[in-house]
N, C-alpha and C. Protein backbone atom coordinates (compact mmCIF):
# COMPACT_ATOMS: atom_id res chain seq x y z
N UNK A 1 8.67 -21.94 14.52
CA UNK A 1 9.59 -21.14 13.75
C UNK A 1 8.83 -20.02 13.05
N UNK A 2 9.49 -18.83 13.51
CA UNK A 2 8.65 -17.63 13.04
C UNK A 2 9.64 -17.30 11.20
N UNK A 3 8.97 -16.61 10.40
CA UNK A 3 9.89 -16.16 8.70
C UNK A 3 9.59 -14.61 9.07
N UNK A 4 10.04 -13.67 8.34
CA UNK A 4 10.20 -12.56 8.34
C UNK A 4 8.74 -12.05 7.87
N UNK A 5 7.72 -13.17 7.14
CA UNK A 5 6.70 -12.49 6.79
C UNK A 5 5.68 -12.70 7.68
N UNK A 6 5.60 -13.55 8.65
CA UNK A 6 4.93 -13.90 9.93
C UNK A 6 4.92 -12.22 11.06
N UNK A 7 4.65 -10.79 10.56
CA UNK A 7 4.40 -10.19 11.56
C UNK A 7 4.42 -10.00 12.83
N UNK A 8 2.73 -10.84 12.81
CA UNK A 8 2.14 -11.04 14.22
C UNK A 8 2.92 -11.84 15.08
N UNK A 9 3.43 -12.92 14.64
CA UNK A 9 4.10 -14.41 14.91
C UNK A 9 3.18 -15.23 15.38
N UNK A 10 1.91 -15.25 14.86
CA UNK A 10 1.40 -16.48 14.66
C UNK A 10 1.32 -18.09 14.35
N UNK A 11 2.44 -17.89 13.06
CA UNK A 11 3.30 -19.25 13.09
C UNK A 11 2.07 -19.37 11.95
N UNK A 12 1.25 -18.28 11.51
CA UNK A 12 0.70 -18.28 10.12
C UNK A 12 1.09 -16.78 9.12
N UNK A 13 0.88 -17.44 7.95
CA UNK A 13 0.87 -16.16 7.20
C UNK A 13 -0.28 -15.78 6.38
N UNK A 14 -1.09 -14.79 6.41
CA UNK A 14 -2.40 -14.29 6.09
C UNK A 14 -2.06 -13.36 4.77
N UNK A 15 -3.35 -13.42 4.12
CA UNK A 15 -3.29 -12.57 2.99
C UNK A 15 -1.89 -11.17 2.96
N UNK A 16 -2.59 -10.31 3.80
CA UNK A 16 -2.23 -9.04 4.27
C UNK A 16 -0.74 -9.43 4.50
N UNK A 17 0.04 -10.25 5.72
CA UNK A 17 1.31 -10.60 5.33
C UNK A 17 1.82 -10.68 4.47
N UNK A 18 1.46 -11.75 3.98
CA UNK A 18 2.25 -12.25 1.97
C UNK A 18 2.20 -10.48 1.55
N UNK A 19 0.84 -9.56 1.07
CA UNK A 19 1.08 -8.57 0.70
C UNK A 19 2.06 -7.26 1.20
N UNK A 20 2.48 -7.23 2.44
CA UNK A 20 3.08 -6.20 3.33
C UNK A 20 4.85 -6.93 3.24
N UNK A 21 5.15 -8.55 2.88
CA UNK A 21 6.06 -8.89 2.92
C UNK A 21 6.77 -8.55 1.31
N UNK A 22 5.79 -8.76 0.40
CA UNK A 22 5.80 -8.36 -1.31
C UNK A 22 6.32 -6.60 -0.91
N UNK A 23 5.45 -5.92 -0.29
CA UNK A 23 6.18 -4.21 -0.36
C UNK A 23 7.27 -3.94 -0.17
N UNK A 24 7.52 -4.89 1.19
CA UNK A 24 8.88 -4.81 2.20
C UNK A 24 10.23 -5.22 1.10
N UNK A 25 9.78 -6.46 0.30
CA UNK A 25 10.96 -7.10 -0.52
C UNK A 25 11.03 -5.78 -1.96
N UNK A 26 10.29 -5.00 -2.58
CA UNK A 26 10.15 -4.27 -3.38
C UNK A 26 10.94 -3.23 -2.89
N UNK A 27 11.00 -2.67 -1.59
CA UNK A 27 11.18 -1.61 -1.12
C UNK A 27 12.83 -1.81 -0.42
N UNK A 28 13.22 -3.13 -0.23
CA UNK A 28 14.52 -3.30 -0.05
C UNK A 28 15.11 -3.06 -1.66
N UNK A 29 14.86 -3.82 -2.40
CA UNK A 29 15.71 -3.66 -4.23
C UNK A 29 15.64 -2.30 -4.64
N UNK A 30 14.52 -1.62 -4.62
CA UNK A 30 14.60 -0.23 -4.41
C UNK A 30 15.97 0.46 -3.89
N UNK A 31 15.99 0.00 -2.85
CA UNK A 31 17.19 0.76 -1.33
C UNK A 31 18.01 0.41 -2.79
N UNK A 32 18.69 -0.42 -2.93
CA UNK A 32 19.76 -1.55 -3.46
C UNK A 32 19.98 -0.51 -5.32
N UNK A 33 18.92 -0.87 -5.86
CA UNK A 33 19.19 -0.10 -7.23
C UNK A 33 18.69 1.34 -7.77
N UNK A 34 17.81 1.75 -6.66
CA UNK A 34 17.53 3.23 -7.40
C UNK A 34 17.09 3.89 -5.50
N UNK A 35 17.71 4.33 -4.71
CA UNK A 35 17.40 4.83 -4.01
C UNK A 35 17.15 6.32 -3.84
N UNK A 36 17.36 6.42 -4.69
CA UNK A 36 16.67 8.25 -4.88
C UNK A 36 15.13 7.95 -5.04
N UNK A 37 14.63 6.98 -5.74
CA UNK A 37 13.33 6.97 -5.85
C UNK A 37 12.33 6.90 -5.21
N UNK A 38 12.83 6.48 -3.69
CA UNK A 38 11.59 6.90 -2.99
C UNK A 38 11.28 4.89 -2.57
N UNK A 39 10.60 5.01 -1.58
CA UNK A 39 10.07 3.90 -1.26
C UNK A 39 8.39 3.72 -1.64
N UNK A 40 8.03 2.53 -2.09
CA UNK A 40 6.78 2.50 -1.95
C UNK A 40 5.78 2.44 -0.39
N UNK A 41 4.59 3.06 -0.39
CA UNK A 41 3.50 2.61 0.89
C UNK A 41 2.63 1.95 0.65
N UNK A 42 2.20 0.87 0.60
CA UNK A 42 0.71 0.43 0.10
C UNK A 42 0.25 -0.73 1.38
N UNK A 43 -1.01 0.10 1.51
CA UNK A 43 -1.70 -0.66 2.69
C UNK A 43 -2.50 -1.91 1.75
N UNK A 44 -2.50 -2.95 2.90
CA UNK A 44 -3.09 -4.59 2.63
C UNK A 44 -4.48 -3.90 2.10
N UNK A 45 -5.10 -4.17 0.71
CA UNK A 45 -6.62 -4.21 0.26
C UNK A 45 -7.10 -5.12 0.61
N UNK A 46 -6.95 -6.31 1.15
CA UNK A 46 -7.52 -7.52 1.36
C UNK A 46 -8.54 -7.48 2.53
N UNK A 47 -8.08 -7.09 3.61
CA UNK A 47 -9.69 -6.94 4.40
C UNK A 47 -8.86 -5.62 5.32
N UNK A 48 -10.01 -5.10 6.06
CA UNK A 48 -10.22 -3.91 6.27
C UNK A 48 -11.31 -4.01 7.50
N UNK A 49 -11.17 -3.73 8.54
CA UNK A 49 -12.40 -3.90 9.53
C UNK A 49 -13.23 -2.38 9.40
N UNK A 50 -14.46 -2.89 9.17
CA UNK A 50 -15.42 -2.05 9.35
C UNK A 50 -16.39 -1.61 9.77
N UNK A 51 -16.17 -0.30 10.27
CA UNK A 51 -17.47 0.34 11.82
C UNK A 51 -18.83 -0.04 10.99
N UNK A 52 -19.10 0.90 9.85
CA UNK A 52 -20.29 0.70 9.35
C UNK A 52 -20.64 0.28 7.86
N UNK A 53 -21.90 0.86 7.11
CA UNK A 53 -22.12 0.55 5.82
C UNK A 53 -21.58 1.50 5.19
N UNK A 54 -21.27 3.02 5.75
CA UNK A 54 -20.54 3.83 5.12
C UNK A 54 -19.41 3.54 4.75
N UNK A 55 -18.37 2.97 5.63
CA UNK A 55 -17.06 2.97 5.62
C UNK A 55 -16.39 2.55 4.05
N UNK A 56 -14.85 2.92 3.68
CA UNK A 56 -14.28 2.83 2.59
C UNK A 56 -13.63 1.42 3.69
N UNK A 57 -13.38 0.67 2.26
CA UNK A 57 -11.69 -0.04 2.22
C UNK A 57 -10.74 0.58 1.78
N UNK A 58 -10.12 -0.38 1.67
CA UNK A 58 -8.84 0.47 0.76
C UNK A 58 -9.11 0.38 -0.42
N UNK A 59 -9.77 -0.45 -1.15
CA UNK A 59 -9.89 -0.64 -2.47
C UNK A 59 -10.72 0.84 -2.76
N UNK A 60 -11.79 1.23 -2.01
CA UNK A 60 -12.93 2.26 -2.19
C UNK A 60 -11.89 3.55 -2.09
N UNK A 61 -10.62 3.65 -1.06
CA UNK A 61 -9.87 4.40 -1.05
C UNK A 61 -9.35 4.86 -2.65
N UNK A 62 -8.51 3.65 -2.38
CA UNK A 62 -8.17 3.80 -4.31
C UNK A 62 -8.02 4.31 -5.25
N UNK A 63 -9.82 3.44 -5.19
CA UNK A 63 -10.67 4.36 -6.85
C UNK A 63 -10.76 5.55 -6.25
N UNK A 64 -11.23 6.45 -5.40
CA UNK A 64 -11.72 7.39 -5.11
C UNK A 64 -10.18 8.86 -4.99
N UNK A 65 -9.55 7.99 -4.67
CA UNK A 65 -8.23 8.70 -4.71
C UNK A 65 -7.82 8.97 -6.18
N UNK A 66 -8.03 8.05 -6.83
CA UNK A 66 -7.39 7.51 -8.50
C UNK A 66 -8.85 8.95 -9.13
N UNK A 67 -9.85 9.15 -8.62
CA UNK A 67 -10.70 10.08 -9.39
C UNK A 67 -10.27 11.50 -9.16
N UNK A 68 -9.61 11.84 -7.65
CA UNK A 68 -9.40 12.59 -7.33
C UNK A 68 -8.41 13.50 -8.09
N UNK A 69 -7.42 12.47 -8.17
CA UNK A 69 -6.40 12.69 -8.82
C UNK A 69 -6.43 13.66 -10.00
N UNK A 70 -7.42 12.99 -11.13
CA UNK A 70 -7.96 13.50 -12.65
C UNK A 70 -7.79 14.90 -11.73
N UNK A 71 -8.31 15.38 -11.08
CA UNK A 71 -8.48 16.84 -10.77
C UNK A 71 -7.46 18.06 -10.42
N UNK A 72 -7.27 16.93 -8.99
CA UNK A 72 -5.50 17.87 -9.02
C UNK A 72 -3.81 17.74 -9.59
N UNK A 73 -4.21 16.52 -10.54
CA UNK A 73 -2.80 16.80 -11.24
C UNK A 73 -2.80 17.26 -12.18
N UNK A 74 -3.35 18.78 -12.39
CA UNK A 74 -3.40 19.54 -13.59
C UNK A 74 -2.69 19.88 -14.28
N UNK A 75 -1.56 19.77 -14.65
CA UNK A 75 -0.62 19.72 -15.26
C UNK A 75 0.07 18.42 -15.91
N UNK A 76 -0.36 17.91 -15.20
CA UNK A 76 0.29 16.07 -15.85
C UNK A 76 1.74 15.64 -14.90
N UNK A 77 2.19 16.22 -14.37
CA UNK A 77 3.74 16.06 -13.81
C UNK A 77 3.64 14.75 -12.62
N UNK A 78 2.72 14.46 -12.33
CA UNK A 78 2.05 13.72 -11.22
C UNK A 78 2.62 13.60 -9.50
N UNK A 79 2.40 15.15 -9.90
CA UNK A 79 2.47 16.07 -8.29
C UNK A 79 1.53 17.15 -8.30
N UNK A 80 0.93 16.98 -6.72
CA UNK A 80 0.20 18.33 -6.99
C UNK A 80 0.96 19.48 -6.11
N UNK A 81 0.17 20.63 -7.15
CA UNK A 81 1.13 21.59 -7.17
C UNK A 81 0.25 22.79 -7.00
N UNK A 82 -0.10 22.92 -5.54
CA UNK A 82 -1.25 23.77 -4.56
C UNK A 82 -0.37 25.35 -5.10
């Protein structure tokens, strides 16, 4: 018996499931009580395959995005506005 959070259909559910099934259920109540707002995206932080020692996760994504940010949301509105 496969559940809706079983993906792959493994007949297991892995970190990354449980987390992608948590977005999916966020992003239906969304639809349901404020659908102008937009859906959330958030990729699984939990593992991440990686080519080398360089490579980001998502977590490295993140922070690095989250620093970026300080820069181009100069205005505060939290959009950037090229």
């Amino acid at each position: 018996m496969t559940t809706m959070c079983d993906t792959n259909n493994d007949g297991t559910i892995d970190e990354c499931e449980s987390f992608d099934c948590v977005v999916e259920i966020e992003n239906s109540w969304r639809s349901t009580y404020c659908p102008d707002y937009g859906f959330a995206y958030c990729d699984c932080p939990f593992t991440v395959r990686e080519c080398d020692i360089m490579t980001w996760n998502c977590v490295d994504i993140m922070y690095n995005t989250e620093a970026a940010w300080v820069s181009w949301n100069l205005n505060g509105d939290d959009v950037i506005d090229w």
